[in-house]
C-alpha atoms as a PDB file:
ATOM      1  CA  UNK A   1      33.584  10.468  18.677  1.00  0.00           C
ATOM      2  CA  UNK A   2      29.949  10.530  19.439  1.00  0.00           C
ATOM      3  CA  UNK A   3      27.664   7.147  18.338  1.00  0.00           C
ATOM      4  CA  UNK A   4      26.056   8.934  15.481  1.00  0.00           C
ATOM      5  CA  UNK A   5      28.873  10.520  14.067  1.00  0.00           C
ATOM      6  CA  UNK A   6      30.494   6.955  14.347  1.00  0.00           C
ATOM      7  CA  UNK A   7      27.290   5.420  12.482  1.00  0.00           C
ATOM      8  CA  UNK A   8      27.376   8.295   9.896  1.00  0.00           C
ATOM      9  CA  UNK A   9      30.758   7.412   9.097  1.00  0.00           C
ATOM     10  CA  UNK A  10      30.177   3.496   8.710  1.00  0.00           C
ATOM     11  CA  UNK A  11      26.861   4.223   6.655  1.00  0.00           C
ATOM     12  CA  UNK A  12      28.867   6.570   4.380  1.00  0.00           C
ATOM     13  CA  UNK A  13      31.430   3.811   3.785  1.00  0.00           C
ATOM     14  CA  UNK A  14      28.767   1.279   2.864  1.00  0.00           C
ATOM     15  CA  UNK A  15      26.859   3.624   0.673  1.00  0.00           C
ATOM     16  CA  UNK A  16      30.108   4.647  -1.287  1.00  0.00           C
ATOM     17  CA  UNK A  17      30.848   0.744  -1.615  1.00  0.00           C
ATOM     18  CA  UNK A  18      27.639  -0.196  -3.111  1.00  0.00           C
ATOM     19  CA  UNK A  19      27.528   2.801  -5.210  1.00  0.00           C
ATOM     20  CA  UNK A  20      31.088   1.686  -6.112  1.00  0.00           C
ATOM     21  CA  UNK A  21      29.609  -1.730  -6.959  1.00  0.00           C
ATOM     22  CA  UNK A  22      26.581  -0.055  -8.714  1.00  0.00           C
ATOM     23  CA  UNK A  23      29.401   2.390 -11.041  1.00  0.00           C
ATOM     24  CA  UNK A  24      31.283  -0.662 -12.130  1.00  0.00           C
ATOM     25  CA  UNK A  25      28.807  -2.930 -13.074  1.00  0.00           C
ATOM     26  CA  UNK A  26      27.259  -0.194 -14.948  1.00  0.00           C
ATOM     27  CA  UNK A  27      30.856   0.236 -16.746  1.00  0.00           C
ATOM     28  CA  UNK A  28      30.980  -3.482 -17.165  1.00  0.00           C
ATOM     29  CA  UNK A  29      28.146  -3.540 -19.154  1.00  0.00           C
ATOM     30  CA  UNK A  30      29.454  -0.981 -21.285  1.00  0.00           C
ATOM     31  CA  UNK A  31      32.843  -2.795 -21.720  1.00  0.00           C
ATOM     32  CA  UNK A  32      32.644  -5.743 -22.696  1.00  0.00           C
ATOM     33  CA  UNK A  33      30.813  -7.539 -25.473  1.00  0.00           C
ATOM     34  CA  UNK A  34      29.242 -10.490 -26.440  1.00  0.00           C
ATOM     35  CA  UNK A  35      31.461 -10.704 -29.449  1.00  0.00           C
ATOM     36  CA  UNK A  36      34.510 -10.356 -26.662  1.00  0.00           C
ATOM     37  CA  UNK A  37      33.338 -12.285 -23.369  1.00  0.00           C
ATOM     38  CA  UNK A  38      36.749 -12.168 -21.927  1.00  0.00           C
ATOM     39  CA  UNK A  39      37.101  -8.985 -22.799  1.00  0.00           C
ATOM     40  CA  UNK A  40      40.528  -8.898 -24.186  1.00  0.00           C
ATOM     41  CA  UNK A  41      39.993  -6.292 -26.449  1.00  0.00           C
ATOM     42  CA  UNK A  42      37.938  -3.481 -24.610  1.00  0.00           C
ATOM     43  CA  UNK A  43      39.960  -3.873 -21.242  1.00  0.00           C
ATOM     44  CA  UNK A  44      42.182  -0.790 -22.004  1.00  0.00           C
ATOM     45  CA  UNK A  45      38.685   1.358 -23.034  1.00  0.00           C
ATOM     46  CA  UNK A  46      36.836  -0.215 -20.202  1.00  0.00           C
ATOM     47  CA  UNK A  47      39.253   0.880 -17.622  1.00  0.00           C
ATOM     48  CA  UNK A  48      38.941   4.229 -18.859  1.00  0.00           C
ATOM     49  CA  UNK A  49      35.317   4.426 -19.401  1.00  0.00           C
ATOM     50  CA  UNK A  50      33.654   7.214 -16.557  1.00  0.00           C
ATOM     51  CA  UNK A  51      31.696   4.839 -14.621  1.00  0.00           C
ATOM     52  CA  UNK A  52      35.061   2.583 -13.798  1.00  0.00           C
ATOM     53  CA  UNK A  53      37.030   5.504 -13.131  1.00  0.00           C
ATOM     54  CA  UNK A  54      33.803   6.615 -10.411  1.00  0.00           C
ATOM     55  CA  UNK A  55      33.824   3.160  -8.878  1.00  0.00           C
ATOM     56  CA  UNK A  56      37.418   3.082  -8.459  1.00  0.00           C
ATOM     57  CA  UNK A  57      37.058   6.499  -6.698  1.00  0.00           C
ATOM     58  CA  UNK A  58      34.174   5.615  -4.832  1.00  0.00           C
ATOM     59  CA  UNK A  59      36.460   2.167  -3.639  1.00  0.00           C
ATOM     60  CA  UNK A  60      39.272   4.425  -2.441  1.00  0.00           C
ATOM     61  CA  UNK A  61      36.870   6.876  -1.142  1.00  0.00           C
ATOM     62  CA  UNK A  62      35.372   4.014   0.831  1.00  0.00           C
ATOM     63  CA  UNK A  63      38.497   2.902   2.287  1.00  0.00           C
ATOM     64  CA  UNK A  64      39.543   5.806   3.979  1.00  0.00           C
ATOM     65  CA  UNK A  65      36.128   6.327   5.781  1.00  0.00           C
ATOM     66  CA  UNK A  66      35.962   2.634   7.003  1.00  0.00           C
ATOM     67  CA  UNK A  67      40.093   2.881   8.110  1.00  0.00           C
ATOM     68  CA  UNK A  68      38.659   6.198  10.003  1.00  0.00           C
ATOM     69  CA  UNK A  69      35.904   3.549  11.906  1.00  0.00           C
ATOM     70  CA  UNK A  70      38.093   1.085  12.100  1.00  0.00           C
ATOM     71  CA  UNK A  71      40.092   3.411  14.398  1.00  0.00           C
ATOM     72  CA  UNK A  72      37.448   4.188  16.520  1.00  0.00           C
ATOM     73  CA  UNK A  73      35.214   1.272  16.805  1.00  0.00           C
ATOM     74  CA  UNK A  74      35.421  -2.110  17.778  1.00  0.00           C
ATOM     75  CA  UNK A  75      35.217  -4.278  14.090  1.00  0.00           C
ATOM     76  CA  UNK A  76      32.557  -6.644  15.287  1.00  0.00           C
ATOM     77  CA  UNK A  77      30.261  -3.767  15.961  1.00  0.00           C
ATOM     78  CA  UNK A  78      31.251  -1.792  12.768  1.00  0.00           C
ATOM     79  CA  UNK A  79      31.595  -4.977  10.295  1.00  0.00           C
ATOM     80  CA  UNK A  80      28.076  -6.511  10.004  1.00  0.00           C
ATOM     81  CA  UNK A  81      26.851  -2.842   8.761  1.00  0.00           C
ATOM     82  CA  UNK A  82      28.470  -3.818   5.571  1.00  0.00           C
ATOM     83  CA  UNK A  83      25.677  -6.127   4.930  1.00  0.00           C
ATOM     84  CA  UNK A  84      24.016  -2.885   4.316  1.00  0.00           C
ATOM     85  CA  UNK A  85      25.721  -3.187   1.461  1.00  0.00           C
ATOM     86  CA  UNK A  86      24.000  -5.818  -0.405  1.00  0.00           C
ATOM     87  CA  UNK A  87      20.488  -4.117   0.461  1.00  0.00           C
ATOM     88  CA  UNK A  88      21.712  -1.258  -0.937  1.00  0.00           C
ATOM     89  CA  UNK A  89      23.207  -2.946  -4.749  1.00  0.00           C
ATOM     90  CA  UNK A  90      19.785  -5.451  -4.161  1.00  0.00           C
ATOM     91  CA  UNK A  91      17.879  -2.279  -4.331  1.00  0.00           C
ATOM     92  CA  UNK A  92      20.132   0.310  -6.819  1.00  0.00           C
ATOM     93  CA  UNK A  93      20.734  -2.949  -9.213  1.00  0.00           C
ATOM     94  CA  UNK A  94      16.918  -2.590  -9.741  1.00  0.00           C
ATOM     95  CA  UNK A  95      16.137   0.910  -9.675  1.00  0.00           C
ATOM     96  CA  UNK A  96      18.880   1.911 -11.193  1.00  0.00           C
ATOM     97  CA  UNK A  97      20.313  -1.229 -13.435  1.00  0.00           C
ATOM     98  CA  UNK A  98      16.964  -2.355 -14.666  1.00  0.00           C
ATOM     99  CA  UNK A  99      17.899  -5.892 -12.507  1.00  0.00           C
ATOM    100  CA  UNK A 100      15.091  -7.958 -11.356  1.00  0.00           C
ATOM    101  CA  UNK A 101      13.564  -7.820  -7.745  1.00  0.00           C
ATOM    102  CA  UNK A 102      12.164 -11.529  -6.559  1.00  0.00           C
ATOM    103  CA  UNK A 103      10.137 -12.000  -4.076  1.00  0.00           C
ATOM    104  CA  UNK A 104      12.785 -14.268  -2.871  1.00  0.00           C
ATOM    105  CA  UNK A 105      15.463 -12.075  -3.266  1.00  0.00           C
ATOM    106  CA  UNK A 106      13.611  -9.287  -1.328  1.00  0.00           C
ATOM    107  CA  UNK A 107      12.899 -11.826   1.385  1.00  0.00           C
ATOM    108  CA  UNK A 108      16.651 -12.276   2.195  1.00  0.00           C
ATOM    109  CA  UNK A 109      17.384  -8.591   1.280  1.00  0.00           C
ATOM    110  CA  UNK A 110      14.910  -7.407   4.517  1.00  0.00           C
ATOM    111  CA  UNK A 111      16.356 -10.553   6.684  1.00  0.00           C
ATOM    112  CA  UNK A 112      19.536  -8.987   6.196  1.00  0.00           C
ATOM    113  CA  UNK A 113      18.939  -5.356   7.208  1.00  0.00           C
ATOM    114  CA  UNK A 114      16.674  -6.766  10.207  1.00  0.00           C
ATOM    115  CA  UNK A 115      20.136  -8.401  11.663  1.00  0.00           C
ATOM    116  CA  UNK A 116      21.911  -5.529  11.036  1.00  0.00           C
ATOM    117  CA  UNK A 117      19.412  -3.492  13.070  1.00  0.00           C
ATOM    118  CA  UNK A 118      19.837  -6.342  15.951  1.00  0.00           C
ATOM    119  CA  UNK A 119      23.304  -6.038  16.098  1.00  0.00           C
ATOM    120  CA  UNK A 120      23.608  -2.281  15.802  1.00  0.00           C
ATOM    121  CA  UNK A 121      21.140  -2.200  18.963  1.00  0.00           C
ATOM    122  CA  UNK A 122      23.362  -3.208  21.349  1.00  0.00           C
END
């Protein structure tokens, strides 16, 4: 399997993850109430609710791409490109979710992507 193929793969994996991450927060929100913190109540609705249902598929998804790089790369090159992963929710939580974007928090979001881009150069 060729390098980019390999890094297409692992990239796809990370990008379903955080849109997995992205799906059930978004579901979350939905679910449960303030009048319910636990959520005892809307857990059976929640679970059912389209956005869970897309993050659970985008989870399973997920898994079968990285098990696919896991069988053809070694997992300390493949594993710190899921640090991708919390550039990518950093940066959907905001655009998409409305969340708030520090300064601080974009700070540690770039240091992160910068040492993924160091390790994948080797």
């Amino acid at each position: 399997m060729s390098r980019s193929i390999l890094l297409g793969l692992i990239l796809t994996s990370v990008t379903l993850n955080a849109s997995a991450q992205i799906m059930l927060r978004w579901g979350a929100r939905q679910g449960f109430g303030v009048s319910d913190p636990l959520g005892t109540g809307s857990l059976a609705v929640m679970i059912r609710h389209p956005a869970i249902l897309g993050g659970l598929a985008c989870y399973g998804f997920s898994l079968l791409v990285w098990l696919r790089v896991l069988s053809r790369a070694d997992a300390s090159f493949a594993y710190p490109f899921l640090a991708f992963g919390f550039a990518l929710v950093a940066l959907a939580g905001w655009w998409v979710l409305g969340e708030p974007m520090t300064v601080r928090r974009l700070v540690g979001t770039t240091i992160i992507v910068a040492g993924v881009i160091v390790l994948a150069g080797e």
